[in-house]
C-alpha atoms as a PDB file:
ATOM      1  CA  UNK A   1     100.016 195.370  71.258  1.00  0.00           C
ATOM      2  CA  UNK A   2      97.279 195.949  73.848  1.00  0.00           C
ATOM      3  CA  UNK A   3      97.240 194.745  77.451  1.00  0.00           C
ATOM      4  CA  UNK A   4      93.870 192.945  78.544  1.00  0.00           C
ATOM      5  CA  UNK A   5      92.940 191.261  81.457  1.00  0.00           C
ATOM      6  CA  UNK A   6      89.899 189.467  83.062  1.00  0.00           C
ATOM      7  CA  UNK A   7      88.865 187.466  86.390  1.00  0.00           C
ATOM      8  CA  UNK A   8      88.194 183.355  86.574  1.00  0.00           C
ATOM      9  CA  UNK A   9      86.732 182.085  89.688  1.00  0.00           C
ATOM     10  CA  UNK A  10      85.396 178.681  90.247  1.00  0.00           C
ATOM     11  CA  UNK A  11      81.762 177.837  90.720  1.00  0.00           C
ATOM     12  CA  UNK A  12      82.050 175.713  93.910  1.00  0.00           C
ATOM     13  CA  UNK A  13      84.214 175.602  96.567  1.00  0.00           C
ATOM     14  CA  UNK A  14      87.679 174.794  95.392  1.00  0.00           C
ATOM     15  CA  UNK A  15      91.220 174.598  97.089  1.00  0.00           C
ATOM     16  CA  UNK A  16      93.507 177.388  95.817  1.00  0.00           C
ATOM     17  CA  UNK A  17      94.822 176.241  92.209  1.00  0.00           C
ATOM     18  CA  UNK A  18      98.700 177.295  91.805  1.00  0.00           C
ATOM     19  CA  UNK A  19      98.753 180.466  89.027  1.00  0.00           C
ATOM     20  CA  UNK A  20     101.628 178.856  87.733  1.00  0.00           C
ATOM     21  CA  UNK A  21      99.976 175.691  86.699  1.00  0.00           C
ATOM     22  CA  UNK A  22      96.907 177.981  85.120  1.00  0.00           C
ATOM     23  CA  UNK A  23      99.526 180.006  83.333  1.00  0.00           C
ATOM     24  CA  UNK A  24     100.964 177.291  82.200  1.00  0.00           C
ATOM     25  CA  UNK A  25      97.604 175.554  80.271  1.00  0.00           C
ATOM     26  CA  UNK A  26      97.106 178.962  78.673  1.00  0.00           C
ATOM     27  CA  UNK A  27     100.261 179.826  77.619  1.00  0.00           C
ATOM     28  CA  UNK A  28     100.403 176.671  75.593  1.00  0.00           C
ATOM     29  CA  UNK A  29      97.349 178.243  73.514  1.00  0.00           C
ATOM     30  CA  UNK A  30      98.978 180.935  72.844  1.00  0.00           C
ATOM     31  CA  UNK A  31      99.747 181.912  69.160  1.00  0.00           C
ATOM     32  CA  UNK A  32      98.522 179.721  67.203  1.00  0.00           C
ATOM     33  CA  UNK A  33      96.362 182.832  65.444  1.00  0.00           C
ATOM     34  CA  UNK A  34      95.346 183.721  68.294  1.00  0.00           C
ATOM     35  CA  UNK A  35      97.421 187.112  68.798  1.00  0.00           C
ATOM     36  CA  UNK A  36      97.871 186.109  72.720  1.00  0.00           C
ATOM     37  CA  UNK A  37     101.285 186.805  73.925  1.00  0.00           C
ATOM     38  CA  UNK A  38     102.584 187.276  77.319  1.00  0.00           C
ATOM     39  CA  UNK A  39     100.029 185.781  79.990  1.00  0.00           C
ATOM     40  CA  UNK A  40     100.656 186.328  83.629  1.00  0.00           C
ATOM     41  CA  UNK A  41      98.045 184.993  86.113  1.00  0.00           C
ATOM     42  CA  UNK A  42      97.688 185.808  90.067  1.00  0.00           C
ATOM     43  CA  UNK A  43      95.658 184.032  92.270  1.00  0.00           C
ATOM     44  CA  UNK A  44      93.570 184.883  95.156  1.00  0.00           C
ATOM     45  CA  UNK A  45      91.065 183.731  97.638  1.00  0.00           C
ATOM     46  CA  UNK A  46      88.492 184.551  95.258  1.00  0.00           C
ATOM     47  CA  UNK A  47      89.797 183.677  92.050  1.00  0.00           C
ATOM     48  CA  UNK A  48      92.697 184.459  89.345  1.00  0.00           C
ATOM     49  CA  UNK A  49      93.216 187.886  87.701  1.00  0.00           C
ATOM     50  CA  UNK A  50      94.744 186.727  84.095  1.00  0.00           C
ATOM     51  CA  UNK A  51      96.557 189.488  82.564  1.00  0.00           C
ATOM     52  CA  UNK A  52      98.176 189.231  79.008  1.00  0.00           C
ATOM     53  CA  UNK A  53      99.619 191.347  76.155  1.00  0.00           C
ATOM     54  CA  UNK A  54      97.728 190.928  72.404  1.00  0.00           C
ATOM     55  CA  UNK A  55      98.779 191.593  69.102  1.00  0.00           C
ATOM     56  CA  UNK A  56      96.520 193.970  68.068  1.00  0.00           C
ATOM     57  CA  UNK A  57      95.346 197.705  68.483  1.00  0.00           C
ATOM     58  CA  UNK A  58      92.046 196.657  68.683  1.00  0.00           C
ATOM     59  CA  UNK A  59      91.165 197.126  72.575  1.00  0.00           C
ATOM     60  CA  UNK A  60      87.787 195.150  72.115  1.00  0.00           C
ATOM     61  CA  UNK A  61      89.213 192.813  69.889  1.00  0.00           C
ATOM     62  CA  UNK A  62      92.115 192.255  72.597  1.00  0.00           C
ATOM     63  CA  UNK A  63      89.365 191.153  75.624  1.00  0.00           C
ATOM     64  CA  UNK A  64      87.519 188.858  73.318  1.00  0.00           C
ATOM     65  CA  UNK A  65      90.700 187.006  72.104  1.00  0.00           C
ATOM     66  CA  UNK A  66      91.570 186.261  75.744  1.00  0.00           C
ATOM     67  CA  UNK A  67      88.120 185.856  76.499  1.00  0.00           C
ATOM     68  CA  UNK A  68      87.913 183.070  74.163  1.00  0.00           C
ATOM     69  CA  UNK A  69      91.455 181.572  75.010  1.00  0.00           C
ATOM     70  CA  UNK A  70      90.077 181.178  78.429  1.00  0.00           C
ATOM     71  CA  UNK A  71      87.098 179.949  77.673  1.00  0.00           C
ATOM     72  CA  UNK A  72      88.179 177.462  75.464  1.00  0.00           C
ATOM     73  CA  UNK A  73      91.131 175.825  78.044  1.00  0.00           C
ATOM     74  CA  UNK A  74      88.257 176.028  80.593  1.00  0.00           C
ATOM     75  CA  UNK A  75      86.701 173.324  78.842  1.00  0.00           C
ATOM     76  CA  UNK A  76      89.696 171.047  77.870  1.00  0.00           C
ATOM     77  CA  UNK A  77      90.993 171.069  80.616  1.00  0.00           C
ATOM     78  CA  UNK A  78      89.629 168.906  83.485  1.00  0.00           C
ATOM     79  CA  UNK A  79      90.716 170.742  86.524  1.00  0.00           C
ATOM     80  CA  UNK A  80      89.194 173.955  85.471  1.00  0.00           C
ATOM     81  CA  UNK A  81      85.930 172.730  84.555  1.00  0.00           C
ATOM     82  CA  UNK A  82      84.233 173.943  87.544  1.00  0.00           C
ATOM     83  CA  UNK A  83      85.622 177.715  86.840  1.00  0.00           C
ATOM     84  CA  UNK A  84      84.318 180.287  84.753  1.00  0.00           C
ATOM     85  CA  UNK A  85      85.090 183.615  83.767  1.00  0.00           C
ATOM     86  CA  UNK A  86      83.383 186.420  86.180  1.00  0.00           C
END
């Protein structure tokens, strides 16, 4: 298991978006073959810090499994749209 993190911020001026409600579209993708476990998300003025545990020893392969994960519920899901990973 290997702990990997990264940094979403949206591209235009946006009202704060509760971490809860972004932990909440990602956590549903987890699994799934996807080796994501245990997402935690904390938001700022300047984005959300997403934080998660992945099954693997792989730290590369860790980041690009949540990279994708995010990238992927970034574009399903309507709300995020206008964020992207930074």
């Amino acid at each position: 298991m290997v702990a990997t993190h990264l940094r979403i911020a949206p591209l235009t001026a946006t009202p704060l978006v509760d971490p809860a409600a972004i932990r909440e579209v990602l956590s549903a993708r987890c699994g799934a073959g996807n080796g994501v476990e245990h997402i935690r998300v904390r938001a700022g003025p300047h984005g959300a810090d997403i934080m998660a545990f992945v099954d693997t020893e792989d730290v590369d392969e860790a980041g690009h499994a949540l990279r994708r994960l995010v990238q992927e519920a970034i574009a399903d899901t309507v709300w995020l749209r206008s964020w992207r990973i930074v």
